[in-house]
PDB file of N, CA and C in Angstrom:
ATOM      1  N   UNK A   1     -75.413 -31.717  66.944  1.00  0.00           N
ATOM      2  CA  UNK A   1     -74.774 -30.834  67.882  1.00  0.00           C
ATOM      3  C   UNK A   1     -74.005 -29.771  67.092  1.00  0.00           C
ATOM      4  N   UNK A   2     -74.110 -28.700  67.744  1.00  0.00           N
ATOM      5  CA  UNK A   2     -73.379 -27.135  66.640  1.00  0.00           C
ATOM      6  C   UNK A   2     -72.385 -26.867  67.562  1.00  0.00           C
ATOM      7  N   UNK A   3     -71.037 -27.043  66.924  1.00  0.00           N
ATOM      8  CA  UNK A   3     -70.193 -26.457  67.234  1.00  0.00           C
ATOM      9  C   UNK A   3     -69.279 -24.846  66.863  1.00  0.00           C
ATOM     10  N   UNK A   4     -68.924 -23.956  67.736  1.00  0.00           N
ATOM     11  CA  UNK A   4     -68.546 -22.484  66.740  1.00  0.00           C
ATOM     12  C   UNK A   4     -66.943 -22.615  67.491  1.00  0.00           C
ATOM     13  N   UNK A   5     -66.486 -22.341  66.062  1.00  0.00           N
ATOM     14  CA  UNK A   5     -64.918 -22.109  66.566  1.00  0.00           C
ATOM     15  C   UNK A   5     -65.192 -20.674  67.472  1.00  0.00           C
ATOM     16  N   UNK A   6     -64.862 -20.418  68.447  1.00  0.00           N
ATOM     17  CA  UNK A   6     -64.504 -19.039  68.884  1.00  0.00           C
ATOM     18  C   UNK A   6     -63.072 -18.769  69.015  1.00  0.00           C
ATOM     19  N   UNK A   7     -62.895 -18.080  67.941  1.00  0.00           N
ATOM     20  CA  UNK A   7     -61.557 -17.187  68.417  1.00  0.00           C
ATOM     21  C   UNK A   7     -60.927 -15.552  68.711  1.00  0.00           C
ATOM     22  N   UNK A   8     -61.517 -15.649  70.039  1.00  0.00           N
ATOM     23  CA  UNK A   8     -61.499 -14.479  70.622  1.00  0.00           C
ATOM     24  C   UNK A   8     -59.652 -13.996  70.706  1.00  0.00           C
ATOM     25  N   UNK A   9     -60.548 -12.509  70.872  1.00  0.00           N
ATOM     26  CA  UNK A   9     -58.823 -11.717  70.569  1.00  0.00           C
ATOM     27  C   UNK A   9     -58.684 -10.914  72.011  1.00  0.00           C
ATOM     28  N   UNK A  10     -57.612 -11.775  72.338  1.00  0.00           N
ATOM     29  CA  UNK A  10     -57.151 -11.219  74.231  1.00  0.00           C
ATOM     30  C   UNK A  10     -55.788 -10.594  73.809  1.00  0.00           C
ATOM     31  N   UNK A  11     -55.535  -9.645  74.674  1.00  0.00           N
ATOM     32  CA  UNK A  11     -54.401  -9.003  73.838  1.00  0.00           C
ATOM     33  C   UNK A  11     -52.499  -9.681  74.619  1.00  0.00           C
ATOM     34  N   UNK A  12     -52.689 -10.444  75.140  1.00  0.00           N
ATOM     35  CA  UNK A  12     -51.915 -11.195  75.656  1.00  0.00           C
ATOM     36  C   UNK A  12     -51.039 -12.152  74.467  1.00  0.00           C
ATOM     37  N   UNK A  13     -51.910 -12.464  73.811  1.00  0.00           N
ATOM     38  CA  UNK A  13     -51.495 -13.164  72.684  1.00  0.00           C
ATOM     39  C   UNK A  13     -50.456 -12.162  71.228  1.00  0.00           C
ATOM     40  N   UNK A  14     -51.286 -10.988  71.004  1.00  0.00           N
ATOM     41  CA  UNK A  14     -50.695  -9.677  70.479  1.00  0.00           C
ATOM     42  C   UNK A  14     -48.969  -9.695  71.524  1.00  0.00           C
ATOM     43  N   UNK A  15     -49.284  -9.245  72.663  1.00  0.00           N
ATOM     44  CA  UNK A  15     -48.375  -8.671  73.194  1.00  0.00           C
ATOM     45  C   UNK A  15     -47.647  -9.858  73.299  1.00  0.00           C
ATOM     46  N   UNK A  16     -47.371 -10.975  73.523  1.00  0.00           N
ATOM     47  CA  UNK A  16     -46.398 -11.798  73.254  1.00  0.00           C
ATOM     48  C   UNK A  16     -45.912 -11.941  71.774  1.00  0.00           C
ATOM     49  N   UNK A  17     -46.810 -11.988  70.788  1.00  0.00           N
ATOM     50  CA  UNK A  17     -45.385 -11.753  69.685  1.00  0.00           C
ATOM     51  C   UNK A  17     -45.113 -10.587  69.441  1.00  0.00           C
ATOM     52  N   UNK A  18     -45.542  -9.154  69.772  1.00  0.00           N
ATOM     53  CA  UNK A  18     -44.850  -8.275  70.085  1.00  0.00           C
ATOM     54  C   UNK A  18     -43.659  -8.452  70.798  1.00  0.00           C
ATOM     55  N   UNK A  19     -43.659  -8.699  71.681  1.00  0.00           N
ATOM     56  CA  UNK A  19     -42.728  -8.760  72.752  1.00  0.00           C
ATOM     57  C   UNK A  19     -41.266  -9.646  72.191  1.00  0.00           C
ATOM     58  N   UNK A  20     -42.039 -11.037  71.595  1.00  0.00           N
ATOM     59  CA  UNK A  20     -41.180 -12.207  70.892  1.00  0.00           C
ATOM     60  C   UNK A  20     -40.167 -11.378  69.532  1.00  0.00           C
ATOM     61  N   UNK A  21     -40.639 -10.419  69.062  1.00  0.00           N
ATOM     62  CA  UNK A  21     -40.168 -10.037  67.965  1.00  0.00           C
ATOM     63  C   UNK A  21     -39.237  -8.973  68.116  1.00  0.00           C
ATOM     64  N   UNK A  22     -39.532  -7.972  69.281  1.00  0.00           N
ATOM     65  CA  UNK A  22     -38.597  -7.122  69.637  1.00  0.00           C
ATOM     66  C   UNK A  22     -37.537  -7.946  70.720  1.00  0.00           C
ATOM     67  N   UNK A  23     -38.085  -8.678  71.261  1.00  0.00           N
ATOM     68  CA  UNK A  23     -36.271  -9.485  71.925  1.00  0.00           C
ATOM     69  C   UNK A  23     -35.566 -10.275  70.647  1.00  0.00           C
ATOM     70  N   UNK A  24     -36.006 -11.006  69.716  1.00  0.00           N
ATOM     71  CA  UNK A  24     -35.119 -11.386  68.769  1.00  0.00           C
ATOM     72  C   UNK A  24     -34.380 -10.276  68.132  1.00  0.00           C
ATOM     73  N   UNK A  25     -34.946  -9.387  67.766  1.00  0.00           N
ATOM     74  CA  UNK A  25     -33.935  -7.945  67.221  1.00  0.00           C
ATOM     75  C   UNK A  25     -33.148  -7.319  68.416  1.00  0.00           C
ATOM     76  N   UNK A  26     -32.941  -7.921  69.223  1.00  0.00           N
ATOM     77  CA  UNK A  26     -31.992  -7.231  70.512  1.00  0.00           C
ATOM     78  C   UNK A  26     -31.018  -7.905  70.129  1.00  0.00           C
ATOM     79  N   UNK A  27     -29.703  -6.260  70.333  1.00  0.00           N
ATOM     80  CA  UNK A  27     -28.572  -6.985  70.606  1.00  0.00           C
ATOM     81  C   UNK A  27     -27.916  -6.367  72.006  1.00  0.00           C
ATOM     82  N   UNK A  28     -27.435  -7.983  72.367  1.00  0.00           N
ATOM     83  CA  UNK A  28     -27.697  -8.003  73.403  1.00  0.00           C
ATOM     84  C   UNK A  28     -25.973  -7.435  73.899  1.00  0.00           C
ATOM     85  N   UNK A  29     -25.364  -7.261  73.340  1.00  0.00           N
ATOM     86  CA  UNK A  29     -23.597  -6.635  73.691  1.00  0.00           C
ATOM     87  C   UNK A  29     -24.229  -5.072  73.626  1.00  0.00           C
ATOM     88  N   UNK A  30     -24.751  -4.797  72.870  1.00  0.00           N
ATOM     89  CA  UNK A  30     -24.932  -2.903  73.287  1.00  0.00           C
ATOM     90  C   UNK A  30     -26.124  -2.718  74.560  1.00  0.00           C
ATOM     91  N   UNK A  31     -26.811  -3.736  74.725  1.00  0.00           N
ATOM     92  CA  UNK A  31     -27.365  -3.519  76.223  1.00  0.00           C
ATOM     93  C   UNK A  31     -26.621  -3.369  77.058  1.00  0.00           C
ATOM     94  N   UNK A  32     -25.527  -4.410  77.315  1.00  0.00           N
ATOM     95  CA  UNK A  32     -24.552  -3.948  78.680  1.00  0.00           C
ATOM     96  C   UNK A  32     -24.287  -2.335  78.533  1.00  0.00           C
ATOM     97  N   UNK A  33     -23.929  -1.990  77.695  1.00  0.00           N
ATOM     98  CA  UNK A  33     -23.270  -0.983  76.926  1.00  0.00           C
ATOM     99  C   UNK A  33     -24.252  -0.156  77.039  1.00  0.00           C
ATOM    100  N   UNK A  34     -25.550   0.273  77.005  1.00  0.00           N
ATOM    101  CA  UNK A  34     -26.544   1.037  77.690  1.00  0.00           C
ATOM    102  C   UNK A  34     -26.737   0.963  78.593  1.00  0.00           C
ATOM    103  N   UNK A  35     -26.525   0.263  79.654  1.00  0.00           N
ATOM    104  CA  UNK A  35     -27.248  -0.280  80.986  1.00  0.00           C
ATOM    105  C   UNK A  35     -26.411   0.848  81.778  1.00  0.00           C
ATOM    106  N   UNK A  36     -24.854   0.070  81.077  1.00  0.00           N
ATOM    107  CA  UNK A  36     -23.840   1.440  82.057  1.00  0.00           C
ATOM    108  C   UNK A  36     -23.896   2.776  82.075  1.00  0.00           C
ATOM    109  N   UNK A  37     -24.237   3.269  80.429  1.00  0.00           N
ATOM    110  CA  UNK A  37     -24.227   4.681  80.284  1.00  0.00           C
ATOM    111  C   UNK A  37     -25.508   5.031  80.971  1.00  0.00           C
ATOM    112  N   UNK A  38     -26.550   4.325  81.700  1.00  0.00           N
ATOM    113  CA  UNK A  38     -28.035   4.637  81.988  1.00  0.00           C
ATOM    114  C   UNK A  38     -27.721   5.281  83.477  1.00  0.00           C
ATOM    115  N   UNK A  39     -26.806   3.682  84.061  1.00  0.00           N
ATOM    116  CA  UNK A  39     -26.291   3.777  85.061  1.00  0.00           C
ATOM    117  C   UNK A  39     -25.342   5.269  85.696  1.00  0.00           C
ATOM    118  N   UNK A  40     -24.619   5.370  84.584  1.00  0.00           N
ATOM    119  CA  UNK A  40     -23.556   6.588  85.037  1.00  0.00           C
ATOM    120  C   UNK A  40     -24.490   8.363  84.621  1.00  0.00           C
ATOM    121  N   UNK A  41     -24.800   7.895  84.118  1.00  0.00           N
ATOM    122  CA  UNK A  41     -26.198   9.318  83.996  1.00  0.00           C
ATOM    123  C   UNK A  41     -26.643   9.348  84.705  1.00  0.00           C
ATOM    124  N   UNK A  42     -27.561   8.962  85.283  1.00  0.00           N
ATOM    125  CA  UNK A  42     -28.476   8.674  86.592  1.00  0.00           C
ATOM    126  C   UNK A  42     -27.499   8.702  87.607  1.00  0.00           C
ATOM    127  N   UNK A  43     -26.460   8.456  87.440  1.00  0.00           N
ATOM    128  CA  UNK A  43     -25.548   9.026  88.846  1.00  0.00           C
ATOM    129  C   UNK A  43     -25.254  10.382  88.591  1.00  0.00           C
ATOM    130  N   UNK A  44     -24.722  11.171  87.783  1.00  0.00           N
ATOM    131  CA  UNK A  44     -24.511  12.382  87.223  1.00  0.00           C
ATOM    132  C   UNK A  44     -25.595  12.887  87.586  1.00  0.00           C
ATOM    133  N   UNK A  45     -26.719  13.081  87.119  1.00  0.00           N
ATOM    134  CA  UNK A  45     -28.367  13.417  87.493  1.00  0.00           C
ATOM    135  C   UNK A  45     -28.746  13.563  88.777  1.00  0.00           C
ATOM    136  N   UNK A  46     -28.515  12.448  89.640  1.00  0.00           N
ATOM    137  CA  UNK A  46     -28.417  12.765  91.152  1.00  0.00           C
ATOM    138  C   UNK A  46     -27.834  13.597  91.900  1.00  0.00           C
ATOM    139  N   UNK A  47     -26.383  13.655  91.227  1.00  0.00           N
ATOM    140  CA  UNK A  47     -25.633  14.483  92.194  1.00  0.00           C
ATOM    141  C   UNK A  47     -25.825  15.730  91.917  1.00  0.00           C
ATOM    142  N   UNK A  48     -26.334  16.418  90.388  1.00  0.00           N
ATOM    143  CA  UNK A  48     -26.922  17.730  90.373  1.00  0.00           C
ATOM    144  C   UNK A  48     -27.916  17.847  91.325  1.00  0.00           C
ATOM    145  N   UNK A  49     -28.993  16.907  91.262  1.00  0.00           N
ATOM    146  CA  UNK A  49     -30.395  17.155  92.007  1.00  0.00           C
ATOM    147  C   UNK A  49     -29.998  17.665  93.175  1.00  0.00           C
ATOM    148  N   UNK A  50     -28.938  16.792  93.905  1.00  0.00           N
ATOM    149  CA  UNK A  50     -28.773  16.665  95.545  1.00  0.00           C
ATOM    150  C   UNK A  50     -28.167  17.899  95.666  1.00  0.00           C
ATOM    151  N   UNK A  51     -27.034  18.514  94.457  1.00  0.00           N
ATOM    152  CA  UNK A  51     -26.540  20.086  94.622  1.00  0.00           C
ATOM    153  C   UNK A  51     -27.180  20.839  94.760  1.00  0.00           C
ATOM    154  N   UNK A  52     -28.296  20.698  93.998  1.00  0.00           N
ATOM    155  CA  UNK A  52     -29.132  21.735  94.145  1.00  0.00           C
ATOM    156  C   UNK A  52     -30.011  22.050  95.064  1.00  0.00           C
ATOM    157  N   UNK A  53     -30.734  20.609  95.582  1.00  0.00           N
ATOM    158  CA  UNK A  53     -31.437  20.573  97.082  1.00  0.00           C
ATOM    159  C   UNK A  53     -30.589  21.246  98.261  1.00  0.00           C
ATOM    160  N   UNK A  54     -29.600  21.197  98.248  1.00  0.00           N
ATOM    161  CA  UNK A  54     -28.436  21.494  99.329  1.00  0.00           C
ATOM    162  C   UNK A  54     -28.519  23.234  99.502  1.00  0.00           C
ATOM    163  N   UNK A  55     -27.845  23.452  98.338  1.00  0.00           N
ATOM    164  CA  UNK A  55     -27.859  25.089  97.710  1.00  0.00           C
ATOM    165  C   UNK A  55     -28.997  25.533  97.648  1.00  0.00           C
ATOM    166  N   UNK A  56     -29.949  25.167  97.307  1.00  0.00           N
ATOM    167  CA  UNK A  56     -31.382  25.580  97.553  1.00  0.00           C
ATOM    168  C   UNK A  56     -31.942  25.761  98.821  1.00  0.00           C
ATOM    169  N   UNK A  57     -31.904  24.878  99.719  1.00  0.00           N
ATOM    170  CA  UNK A  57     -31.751  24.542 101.635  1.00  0.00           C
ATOM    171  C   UNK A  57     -30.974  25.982 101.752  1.00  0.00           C
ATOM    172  N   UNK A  58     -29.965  26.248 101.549  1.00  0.00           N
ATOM    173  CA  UNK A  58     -28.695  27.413 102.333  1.00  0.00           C
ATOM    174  C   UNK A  58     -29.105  28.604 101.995  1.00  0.00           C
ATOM    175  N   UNK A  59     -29.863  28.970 100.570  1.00  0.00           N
ATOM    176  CA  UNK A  59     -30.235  30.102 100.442  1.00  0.00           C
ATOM    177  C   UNK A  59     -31.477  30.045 101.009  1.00  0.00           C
ATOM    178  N   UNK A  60     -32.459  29.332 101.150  1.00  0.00           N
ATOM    179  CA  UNK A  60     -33.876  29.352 101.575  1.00  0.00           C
ATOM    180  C   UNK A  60     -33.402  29.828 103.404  1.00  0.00           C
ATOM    181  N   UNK A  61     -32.372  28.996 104.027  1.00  0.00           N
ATOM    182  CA  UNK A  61     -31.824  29.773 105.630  1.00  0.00           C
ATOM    183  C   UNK A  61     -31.279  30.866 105.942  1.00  0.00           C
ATOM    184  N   UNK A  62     -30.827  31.096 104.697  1.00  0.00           N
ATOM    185  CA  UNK A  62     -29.647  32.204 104.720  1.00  0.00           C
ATOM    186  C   UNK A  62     -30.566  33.706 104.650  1.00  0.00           C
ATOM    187  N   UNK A  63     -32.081  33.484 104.231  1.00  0.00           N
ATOM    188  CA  UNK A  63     -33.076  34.145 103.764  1.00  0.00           C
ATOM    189  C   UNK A  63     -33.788  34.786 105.112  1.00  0.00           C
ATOM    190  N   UNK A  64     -33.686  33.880 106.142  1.00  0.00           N
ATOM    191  CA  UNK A  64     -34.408  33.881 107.175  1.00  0.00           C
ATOM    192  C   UNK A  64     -33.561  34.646 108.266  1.00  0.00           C
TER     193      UNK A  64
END
C-alpha cells in the first residue's frame, strides 16, 4: 500500500501565525491609548462633515 504525505498549503495556517506574531508584539496599554485618540478624531471628523453638509444645504437654498 503507497502512502504520500500531502502537505498542502491553505493560507489559514500562514495567516494564523501571522496573526499569532503580530498580537504577541502588541502592546496592549497604548491600544487603549489609540482607541481614544481614534475615537475623539472621528468625533472631530464628524462634526466638520455635518458643518459642512449643513452650510452646504443653506447655500445650495439660499441659491434658489
Amino acid at each position: 500500500m503507497e502512502t504520500k504525505n500531502h502537505t498542502g498549503t491553505d493560507g489559514s495556517g500562514s495567516l494564523f501565525l501571522t496573526g499569532a506574531v503580530l498580537f504577541a508584539n502588541l502592546d496592549f496599554g497604548s491600544l487603549g491609548e489609540y482607541a481614544l485618540k481614534a475615537i475623539i478624531g472621528g468625533a472631530i471628523w464628524m462634526s466638520f462633515k455635518l458643518a459642512s453638509d449643513f452650510i452646504a444645504e443653506k447655500i445650495k437654498n439660499r441659491k434658489k
